[in-house]
PDB file of N, CA and C in Angstrom:
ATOM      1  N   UNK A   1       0.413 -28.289   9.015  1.00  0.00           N
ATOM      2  CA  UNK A   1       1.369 -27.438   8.332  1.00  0.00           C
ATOM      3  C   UNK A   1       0.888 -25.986   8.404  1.00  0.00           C
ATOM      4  N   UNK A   2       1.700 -25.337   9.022  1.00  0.00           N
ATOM      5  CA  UNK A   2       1.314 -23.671   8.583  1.00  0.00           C
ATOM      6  C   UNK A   2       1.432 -23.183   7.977  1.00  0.00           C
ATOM      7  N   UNK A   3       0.337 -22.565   7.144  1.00  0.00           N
ATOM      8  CA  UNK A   3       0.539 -21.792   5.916  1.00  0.00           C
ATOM      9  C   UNK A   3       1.292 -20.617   5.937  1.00  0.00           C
ATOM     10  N   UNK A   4       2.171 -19.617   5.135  1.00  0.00           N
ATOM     11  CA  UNK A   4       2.213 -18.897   5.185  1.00  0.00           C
ATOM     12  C   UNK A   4       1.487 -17.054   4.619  1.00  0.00           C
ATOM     13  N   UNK A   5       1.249 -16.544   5.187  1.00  0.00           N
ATOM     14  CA  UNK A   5       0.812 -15.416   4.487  1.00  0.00           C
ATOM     15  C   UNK A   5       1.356 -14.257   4.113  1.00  0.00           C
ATOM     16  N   UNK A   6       0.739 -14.314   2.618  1.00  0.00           N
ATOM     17  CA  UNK A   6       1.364 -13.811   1.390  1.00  0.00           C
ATOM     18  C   UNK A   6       1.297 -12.085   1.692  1.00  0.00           C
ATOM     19  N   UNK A   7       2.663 -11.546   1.628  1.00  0.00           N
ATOM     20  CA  UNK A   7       2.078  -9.899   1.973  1.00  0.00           C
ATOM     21  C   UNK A   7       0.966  -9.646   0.665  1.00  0.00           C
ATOM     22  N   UNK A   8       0.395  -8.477   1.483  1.00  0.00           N
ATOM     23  CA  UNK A   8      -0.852  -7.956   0.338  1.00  0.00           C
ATOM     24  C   UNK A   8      -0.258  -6.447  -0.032  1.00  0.00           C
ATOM     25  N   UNK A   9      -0.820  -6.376  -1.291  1.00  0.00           N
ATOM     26  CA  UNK A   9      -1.182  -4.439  -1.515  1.00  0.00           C
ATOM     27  C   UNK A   9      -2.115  -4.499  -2.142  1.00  0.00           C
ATOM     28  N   UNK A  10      -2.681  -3.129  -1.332  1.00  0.00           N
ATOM     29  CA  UNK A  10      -4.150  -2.929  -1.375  1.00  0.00           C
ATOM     30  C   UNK A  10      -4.302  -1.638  -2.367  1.00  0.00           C
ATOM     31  N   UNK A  11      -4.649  -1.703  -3.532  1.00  0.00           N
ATOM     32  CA  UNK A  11      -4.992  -0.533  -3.887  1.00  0.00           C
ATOM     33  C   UNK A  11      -5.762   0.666  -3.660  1.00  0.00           C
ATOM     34  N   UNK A  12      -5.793   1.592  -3.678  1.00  0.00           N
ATOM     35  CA  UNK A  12      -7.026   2.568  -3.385  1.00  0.00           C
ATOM     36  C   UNK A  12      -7.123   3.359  -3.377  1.00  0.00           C
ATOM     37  N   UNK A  13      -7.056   3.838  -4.770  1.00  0.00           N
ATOM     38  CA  UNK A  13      -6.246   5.344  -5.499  1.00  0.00           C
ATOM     39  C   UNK A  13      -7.479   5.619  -5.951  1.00  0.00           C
ATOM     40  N   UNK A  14      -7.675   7.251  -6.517  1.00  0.00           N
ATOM     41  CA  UNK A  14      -8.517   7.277  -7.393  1.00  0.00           C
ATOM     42  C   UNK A  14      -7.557   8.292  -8.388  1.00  0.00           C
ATOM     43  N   UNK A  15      -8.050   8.473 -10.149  1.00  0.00           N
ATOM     44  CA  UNK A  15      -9.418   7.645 -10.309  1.00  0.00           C
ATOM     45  C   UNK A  15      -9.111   6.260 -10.553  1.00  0.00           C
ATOM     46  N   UNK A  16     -10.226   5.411 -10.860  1.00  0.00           N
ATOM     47  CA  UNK A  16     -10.285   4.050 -11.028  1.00  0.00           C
ATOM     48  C   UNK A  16      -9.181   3.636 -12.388  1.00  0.00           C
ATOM     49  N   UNK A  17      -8.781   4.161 -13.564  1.00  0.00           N
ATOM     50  CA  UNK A  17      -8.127   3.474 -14.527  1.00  0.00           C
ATOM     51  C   UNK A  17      -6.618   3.871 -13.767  1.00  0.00           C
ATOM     52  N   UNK A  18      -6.489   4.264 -12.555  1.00  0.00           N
ATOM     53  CA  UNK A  18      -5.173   4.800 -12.469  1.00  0.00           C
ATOM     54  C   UNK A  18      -4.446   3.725 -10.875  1.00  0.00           C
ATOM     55  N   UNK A  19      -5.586   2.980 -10.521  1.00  0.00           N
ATOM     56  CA  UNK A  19      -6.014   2.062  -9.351  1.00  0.00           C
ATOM     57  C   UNK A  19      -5.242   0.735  -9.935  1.00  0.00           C
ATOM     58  N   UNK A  20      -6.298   0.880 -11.328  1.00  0.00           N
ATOM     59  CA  UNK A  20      -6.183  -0.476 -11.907  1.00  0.00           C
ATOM     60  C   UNK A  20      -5.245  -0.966 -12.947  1.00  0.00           C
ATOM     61  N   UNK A  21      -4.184   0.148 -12.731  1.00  0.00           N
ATOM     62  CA  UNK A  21      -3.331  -0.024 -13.765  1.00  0.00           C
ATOM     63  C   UNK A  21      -1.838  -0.235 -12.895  1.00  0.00           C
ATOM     64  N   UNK A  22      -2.020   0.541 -11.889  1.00  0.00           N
ATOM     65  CA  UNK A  22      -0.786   0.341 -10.668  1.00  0.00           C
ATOM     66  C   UNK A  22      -1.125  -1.184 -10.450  1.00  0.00           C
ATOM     67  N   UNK A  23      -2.698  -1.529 -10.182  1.00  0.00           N
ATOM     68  CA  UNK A  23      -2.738  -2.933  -9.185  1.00  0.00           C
ATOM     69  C   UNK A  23      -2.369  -4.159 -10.442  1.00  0.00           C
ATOM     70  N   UNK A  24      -2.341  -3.874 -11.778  1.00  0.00           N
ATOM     71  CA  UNK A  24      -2.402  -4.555 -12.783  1.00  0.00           C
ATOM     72  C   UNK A  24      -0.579  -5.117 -13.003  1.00  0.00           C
ATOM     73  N   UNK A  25      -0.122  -4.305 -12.806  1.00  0.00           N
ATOM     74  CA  UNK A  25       1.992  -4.229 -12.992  1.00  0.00           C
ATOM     75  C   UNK A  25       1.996  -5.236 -12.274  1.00  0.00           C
ATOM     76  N   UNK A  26       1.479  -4.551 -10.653  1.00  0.00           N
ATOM     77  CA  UNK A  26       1.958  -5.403  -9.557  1.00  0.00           C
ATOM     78  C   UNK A  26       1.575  -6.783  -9.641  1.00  0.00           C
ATOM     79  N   UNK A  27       0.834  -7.080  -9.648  1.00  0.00           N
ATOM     80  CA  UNK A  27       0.001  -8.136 -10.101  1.00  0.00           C
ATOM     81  C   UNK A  27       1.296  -9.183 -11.059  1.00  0.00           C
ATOM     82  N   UNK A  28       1.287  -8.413 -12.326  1.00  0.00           N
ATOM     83  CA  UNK A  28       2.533  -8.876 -13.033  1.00  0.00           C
ATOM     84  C   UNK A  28       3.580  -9.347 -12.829  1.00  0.00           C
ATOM     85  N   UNK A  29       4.295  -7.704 -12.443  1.00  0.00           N
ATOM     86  CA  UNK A  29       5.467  -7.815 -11.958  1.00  0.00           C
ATOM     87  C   UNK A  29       6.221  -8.496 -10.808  1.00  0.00           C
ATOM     88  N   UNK A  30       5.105  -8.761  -9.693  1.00  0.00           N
ATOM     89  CA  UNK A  30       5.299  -9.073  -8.631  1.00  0.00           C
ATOM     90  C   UNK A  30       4.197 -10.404  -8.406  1.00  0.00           C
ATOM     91  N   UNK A  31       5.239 -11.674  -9.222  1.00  0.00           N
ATOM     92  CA  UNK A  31       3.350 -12.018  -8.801  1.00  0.00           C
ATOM     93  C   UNK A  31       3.281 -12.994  -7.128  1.00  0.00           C
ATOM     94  N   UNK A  32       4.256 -13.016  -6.590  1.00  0.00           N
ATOM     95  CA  UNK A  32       4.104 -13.490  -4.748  1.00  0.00           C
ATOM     96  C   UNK A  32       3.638 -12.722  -4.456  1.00  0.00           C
ATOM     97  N   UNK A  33       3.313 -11.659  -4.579  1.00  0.00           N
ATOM     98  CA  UNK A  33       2.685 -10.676  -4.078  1.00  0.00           C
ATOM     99  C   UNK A  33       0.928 -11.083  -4.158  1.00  0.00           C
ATOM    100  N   UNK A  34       0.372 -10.887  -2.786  1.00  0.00           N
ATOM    101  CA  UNK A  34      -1.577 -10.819  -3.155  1.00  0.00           C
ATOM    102  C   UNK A  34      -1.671  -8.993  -3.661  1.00  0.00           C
ATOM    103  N   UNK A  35      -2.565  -9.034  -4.350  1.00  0.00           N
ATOM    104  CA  UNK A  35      -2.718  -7.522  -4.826  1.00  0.00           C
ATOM    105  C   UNK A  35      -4.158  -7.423  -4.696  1.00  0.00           C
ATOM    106  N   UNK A  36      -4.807  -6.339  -3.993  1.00  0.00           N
ATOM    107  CA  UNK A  36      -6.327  -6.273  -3.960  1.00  0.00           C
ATOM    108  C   UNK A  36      -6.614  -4.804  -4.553  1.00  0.00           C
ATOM    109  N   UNK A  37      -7.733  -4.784  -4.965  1.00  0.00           N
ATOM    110  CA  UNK A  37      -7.822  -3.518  -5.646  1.00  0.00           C
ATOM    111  C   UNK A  37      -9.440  -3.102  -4.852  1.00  0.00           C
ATOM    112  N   UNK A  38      -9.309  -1.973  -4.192  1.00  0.00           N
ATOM    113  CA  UNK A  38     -10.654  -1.154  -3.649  1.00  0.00           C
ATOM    114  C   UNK A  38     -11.043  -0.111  -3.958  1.00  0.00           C
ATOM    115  N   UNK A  39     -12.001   0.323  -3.650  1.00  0.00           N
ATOM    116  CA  UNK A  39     -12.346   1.842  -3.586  1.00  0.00           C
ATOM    117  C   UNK A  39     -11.832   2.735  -2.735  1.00  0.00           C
ATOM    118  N   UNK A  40     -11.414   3.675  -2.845  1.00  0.00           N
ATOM    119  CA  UNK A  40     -10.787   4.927  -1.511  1.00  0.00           C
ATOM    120  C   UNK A  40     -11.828   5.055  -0.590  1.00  0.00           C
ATOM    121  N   UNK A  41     -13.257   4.987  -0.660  1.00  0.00           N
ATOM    122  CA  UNK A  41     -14.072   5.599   0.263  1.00  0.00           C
ATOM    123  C   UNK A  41     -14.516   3.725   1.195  1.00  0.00           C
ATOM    124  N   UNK A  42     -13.819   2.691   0.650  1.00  0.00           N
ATOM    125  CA  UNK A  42     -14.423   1.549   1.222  1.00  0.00           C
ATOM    126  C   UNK A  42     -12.511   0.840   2.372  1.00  0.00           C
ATOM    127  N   UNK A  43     -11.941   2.097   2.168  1.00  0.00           N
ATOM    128  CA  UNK A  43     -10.539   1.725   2.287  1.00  0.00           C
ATOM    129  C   UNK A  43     -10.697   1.189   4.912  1.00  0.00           C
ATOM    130  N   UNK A  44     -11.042   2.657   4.993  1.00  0.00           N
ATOM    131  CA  UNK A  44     -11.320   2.739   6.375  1.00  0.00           C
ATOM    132  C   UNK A  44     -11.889   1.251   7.111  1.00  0.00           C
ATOM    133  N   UNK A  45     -13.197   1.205   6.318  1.00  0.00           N
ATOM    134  CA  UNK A  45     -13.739  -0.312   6.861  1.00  0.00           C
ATOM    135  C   UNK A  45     -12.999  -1.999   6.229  1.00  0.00           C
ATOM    136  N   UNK A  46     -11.925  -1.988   5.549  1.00  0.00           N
ATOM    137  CA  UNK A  46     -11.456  -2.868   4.435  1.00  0.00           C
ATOM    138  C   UNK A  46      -9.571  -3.297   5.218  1.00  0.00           C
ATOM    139  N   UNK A  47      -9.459  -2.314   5.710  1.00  0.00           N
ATOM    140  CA  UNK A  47      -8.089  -2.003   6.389  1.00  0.00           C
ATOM    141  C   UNK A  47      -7.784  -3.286   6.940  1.00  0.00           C
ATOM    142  N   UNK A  48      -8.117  -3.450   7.964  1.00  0.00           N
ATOM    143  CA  UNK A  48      -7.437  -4.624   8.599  1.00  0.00           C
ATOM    144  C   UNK A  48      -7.807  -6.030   8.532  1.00  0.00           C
ATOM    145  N   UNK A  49      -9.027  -6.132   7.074  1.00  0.00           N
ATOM    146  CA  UNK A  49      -8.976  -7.353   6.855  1.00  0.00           C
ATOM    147  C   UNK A  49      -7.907  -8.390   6.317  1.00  0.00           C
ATOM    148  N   UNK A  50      -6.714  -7.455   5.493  1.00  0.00           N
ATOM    149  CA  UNK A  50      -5.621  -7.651   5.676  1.00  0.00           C
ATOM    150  C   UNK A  50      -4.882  -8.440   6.418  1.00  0.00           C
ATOM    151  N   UNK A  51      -4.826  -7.920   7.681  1.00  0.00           N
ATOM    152  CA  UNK A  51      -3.344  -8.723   8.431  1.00  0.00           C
ATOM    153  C   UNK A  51      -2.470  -7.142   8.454  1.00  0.00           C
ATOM    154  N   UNK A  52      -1.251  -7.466   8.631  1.00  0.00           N
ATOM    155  CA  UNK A  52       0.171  -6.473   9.194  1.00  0.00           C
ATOM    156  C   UNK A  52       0.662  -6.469   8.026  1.00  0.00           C
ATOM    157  N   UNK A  53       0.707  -7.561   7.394  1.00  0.00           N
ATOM    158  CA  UNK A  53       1.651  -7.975   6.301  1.00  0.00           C
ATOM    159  C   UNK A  53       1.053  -7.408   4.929  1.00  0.00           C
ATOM    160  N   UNK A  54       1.049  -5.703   5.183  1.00  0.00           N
ATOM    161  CA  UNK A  54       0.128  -5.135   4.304  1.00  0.00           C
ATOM    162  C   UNK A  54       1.023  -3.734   3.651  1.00  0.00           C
ATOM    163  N   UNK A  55       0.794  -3.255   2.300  1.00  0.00           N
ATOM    164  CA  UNK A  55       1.099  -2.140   1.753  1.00  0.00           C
ATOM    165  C   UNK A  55      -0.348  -1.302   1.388  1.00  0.00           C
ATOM    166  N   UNK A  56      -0.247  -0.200   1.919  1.00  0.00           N
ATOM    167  CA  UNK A  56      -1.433   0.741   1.112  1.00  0.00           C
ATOM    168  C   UNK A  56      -1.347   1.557   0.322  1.00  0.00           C
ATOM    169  N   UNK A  57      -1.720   1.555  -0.869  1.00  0.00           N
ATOM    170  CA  UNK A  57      -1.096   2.713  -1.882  1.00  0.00           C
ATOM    171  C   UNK A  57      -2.446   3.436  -2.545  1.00  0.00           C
ATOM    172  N   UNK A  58      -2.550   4.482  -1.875  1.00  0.00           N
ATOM    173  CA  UNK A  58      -3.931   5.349  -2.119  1.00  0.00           C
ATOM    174  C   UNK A  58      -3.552   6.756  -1.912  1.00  0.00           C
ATOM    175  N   UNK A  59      -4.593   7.477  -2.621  1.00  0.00           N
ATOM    176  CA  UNK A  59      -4.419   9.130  -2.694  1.00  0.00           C
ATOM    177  C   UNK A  59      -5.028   9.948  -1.191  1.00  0.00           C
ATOM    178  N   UNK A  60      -5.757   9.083  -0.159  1.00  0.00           N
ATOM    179  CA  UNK A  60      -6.064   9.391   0.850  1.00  0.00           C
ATOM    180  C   UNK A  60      -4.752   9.737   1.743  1.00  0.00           C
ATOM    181  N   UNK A  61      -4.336  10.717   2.501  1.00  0.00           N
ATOM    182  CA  UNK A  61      -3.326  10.466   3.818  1.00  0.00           C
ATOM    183  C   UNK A  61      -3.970   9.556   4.411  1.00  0.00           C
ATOM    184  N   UNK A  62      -3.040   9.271   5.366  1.00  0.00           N
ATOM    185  CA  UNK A  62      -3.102   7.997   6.573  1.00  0.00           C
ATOM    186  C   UNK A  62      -3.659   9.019   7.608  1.00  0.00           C
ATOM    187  N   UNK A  63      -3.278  10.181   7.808  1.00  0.00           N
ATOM    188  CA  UNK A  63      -3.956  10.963   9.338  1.00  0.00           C
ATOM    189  C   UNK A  63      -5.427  11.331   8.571  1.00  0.00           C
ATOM    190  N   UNK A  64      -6.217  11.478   7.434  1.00  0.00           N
ATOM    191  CA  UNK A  64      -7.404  11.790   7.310  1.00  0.00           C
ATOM    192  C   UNK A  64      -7.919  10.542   7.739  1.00  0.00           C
ATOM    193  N   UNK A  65      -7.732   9.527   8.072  1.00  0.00           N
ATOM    194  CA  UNK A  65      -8.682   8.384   8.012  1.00  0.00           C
ATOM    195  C   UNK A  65      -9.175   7.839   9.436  1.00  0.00           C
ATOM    196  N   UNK A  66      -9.821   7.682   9.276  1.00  0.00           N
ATOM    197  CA  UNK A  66     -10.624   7.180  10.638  1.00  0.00           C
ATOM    198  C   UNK A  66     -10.267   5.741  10.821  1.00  0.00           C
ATOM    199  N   UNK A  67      -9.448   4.751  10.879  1.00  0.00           N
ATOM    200  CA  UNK A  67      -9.244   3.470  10.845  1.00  0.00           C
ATOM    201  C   UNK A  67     -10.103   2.197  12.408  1.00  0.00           C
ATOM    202  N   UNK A  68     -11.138   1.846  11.503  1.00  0.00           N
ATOM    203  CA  UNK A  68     -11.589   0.637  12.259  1.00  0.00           C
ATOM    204  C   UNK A  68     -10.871  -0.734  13.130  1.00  0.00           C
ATOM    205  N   UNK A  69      -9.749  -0.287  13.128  1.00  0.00           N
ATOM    206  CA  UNK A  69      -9.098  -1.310  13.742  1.00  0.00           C
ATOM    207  C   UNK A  69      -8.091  -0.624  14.286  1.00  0.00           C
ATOM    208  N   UNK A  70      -7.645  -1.598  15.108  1.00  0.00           N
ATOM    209  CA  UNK A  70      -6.202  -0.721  15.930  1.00  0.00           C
ATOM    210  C   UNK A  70      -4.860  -0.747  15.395  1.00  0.00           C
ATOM    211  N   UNK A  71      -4.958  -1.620  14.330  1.00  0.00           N
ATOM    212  CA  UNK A  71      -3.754  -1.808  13.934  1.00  0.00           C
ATOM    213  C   UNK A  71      -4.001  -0.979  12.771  1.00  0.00           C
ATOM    214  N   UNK A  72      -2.579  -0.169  12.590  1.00  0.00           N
ATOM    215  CA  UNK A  72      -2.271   1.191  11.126  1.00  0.00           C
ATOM    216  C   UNK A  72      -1.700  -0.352  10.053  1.00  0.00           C
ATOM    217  N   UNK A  73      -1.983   0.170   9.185  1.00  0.00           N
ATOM    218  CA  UNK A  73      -1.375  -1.152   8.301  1.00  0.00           C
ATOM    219  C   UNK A  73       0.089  -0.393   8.436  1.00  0.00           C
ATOM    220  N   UNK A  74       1.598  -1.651   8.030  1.00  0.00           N
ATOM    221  CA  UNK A  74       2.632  -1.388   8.115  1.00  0.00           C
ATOM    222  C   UNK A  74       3.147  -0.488   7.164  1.00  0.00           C
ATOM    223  N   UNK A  75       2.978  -0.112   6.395  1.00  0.00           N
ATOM    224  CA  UNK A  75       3.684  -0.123   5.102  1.00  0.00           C
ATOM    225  C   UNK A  75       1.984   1.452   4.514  1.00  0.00           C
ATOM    226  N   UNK A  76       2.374   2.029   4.263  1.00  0.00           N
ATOM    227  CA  UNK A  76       1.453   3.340   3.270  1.00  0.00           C
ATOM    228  C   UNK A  76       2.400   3.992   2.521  1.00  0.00           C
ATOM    229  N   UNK A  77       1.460   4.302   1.354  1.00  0.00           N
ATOM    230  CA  UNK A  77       2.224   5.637   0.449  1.00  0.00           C
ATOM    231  C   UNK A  77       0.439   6.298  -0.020  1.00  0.00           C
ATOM    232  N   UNK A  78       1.089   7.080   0.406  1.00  0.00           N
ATOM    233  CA  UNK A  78      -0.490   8.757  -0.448  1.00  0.00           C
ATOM    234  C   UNK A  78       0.445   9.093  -1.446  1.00  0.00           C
ATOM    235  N   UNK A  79      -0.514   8.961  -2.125  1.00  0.00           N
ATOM    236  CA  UNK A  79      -0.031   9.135  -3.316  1.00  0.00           C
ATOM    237  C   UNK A  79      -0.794  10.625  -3.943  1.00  0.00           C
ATOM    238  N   UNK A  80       0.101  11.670  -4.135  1.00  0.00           N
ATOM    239  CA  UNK A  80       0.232  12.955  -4.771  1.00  0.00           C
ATOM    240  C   UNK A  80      -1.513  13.705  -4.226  1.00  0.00           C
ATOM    241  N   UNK A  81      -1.629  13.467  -3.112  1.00  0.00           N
ATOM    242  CA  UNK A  81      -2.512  14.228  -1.844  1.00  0.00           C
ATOM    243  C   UNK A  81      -2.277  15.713  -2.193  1.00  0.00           C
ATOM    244  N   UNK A  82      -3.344  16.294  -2.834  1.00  0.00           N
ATOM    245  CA  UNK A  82      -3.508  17.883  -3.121  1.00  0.00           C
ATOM    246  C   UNK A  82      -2.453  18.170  -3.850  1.00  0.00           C
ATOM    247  N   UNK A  83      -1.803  17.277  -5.092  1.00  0.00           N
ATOM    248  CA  UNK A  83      -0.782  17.795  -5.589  1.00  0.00           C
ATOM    249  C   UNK A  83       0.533  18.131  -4.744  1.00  0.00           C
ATOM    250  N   UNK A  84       1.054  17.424  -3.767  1.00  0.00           N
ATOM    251  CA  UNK A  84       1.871  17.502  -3.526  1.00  0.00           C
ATOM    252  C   UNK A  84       2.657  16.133  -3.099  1.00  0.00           C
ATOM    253  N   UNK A  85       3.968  15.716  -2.940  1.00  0.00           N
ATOM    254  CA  UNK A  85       4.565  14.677  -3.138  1.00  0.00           C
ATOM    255  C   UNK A  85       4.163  13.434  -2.431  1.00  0.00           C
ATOM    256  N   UNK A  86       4.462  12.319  -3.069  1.00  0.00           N
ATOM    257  CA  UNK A  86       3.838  10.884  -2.288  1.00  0.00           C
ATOM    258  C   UNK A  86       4.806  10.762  -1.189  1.00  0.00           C
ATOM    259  N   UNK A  87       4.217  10.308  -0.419  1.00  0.00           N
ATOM    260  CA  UNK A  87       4.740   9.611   0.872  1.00  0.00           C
ATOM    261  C   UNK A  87       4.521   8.389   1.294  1.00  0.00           C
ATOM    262  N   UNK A  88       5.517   8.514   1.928  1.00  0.00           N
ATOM    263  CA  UNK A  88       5.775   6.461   2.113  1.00  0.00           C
ATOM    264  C   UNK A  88       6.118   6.371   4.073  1.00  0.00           C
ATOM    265  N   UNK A  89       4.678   5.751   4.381  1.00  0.00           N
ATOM    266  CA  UNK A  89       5.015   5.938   5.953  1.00  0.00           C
ATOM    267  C   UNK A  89       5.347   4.413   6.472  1.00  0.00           C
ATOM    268  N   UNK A  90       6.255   4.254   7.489  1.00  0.00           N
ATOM    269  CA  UNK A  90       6.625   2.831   8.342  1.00  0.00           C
ATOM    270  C   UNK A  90       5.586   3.032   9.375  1.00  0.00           C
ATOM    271  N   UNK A  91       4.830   2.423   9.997  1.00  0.00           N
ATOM    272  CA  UNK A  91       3.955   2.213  11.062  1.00  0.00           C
ATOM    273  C   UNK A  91       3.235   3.360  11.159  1.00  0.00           C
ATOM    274  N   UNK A  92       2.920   4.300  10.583  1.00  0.00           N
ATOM    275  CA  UNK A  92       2.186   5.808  11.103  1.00  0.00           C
ATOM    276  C   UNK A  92       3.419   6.946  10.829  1.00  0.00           C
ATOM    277  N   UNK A  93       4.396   6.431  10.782  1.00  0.00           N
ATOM    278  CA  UNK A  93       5.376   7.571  10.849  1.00  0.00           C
ATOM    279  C   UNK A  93       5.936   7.287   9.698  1.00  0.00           C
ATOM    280  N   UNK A  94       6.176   9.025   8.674  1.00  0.00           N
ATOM    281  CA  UNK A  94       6.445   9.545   7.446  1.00  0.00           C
ATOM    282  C   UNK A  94       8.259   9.276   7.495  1.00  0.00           C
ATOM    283  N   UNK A  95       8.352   8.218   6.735  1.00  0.00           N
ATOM    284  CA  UNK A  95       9.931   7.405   6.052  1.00  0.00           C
ATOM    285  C   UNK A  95      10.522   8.050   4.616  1.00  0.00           C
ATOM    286  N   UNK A  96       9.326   8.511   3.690  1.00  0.00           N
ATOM    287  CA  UNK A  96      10.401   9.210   2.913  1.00  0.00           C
ATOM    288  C   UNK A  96       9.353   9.938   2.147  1.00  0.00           C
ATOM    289  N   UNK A  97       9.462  11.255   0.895  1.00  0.00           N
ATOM    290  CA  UNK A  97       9.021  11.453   0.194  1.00  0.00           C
ATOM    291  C   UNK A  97       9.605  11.388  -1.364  1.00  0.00           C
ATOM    292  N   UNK A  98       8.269  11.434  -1.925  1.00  0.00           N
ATOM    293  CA  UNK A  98       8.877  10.829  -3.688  1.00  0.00           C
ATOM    294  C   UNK A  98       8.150  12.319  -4.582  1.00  0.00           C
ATOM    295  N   UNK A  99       8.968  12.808  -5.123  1.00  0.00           N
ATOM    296  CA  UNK A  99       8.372  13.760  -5.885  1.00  0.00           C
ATOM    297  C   UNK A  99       7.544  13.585  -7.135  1.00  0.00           C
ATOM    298  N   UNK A 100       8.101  12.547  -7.967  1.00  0.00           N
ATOM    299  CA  UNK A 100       7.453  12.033  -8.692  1.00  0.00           C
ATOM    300  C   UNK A 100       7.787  10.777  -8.791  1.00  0.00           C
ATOM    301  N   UNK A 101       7.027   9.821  -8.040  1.00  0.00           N
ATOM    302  CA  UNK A 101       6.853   8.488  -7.642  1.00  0.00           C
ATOM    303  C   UNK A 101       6.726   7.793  -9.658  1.00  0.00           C
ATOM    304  N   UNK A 102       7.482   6.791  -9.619  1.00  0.00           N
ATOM    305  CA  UNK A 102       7.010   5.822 -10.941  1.00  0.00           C
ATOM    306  C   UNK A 102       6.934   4.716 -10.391  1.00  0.00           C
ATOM    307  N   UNK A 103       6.465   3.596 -11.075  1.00  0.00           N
ATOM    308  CA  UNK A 103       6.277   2.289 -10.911  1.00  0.00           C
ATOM    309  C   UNK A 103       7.821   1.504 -10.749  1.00  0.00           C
ATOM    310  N   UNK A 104       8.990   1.856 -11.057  1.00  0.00           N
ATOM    311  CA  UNK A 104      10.390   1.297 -10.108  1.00  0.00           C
ATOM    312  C   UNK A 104      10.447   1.491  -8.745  1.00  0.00           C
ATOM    313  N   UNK A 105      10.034   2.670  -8.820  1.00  0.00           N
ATOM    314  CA  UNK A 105       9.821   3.470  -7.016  1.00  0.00           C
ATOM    315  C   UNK A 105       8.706   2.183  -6.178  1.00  0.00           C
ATOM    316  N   UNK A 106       7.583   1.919  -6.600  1.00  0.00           N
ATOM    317  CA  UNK A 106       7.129   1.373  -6.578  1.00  0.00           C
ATOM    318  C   UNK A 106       7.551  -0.182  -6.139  1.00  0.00           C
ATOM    319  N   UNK A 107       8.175  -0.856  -7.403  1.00  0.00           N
ATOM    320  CA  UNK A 107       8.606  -1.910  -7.197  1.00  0.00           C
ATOM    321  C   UNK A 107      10.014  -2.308  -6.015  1.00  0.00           C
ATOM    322  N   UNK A 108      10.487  -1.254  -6.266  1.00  0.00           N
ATOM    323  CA  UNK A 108      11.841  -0.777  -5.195  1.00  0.00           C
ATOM    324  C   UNK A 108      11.237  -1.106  -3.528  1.00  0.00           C
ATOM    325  N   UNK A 109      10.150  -0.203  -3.508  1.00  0.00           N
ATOM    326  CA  UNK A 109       9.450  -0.401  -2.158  1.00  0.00           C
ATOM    327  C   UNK A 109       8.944  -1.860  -2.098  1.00  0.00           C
ATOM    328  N   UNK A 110       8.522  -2.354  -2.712  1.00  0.00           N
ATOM    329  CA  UNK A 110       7.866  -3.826  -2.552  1.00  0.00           C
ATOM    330  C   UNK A 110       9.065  -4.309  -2.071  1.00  0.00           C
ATOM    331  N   UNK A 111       9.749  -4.518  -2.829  1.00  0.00           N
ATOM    332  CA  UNK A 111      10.984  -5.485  -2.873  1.00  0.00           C
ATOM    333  C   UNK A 111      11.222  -5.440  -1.304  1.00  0.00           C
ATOM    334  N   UNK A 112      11.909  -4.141  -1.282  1.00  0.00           N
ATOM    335  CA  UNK A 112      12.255  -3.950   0.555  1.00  0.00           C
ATOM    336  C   UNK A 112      11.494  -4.431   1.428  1.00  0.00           C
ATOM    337  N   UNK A 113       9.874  -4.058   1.402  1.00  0.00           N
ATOM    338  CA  UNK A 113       9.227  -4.734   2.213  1.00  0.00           C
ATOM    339  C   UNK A 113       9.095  -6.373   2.128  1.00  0.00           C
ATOM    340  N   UNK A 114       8.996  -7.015   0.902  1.00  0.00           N
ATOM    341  CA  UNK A 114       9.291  -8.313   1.310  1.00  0.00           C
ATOM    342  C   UNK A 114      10.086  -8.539   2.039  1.00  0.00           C
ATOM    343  N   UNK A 115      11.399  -7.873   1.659  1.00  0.00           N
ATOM    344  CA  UNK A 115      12.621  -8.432   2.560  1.00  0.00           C
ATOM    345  C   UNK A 115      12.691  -8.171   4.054  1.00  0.00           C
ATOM    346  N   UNK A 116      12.055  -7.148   4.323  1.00  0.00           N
ATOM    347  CA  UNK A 116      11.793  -6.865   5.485  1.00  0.00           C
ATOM    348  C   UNK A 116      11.102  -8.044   6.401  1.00  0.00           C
ATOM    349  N   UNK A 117       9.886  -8.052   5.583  1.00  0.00           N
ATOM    350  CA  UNK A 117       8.912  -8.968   6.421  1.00  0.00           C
ATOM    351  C   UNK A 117       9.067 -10.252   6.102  1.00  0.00           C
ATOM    352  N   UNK A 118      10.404 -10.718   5.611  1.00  0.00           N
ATOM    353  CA  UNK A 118      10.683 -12.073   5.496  1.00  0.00           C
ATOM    354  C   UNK A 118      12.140 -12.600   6.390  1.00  0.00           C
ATOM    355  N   UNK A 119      12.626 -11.645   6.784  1.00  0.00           N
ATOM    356  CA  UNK A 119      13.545 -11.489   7.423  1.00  0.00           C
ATOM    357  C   UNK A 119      13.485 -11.471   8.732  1.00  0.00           C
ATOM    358  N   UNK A 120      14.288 -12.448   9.600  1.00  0.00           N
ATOM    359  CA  UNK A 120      14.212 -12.790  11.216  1.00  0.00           C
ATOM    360  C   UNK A 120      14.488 -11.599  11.866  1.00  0.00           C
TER     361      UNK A 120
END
């Protein structure tokens, strides 16, 4: 039987009560969802242990990072990078910005991406 695998989001915001309080909802709110919670500076080497079937939601951009694997995870949002608005990228490339991102915004995006990545 083949299992299936569960999309993930990876936390990896700083600071830490602000990591663990996004990864804590989701967790909740979403609970098919796998939810992992990291450090920002352990994010680069941590990336593609994942799989594809991945969301990243951290205060790092996606172009500062040096990524150990070849694959960009699908799904990113930087979240409020030098004070300026979160972004939400599809494969490497910037899909929308949120001025002030909340946790619906949040859940809104999950949702889609399940459907996305559950969808033929």
């Amino acid at each position: 039987m083949e299992t299936i695998e569960k999309p993930v989001v990876v936390v990896a915001n700083s600071p830490r009560v602000y990591r663990e309080a996004i990864s804590g909802a989701i967790y909740r709110l979403r609970p098919k969802l796998e939810v992992v919670c990291i450090e920002p500076e352990n994010l680069p080497n941590r990336c593609c242990d994942f799989g594809k079937k991945i969301l990243v939601i951290s205060n790092l951009p996606l172009e500062s990072l040096s990524l150990k694997c070849t694959d960009i995870p699908t799904f990113w949002i930087t979240l409020y990078y030098n004070g300026k608005s979160s972004i939400l990228y599809l494969n490497g490339k910037v899909q929308s910005y949120y001025e002030d991102i909340t946790l619906d915004d949040f859940l809104d995006i999950l949702d889609n991406i399940v459907y996305q990545l559950e969808s033929p």
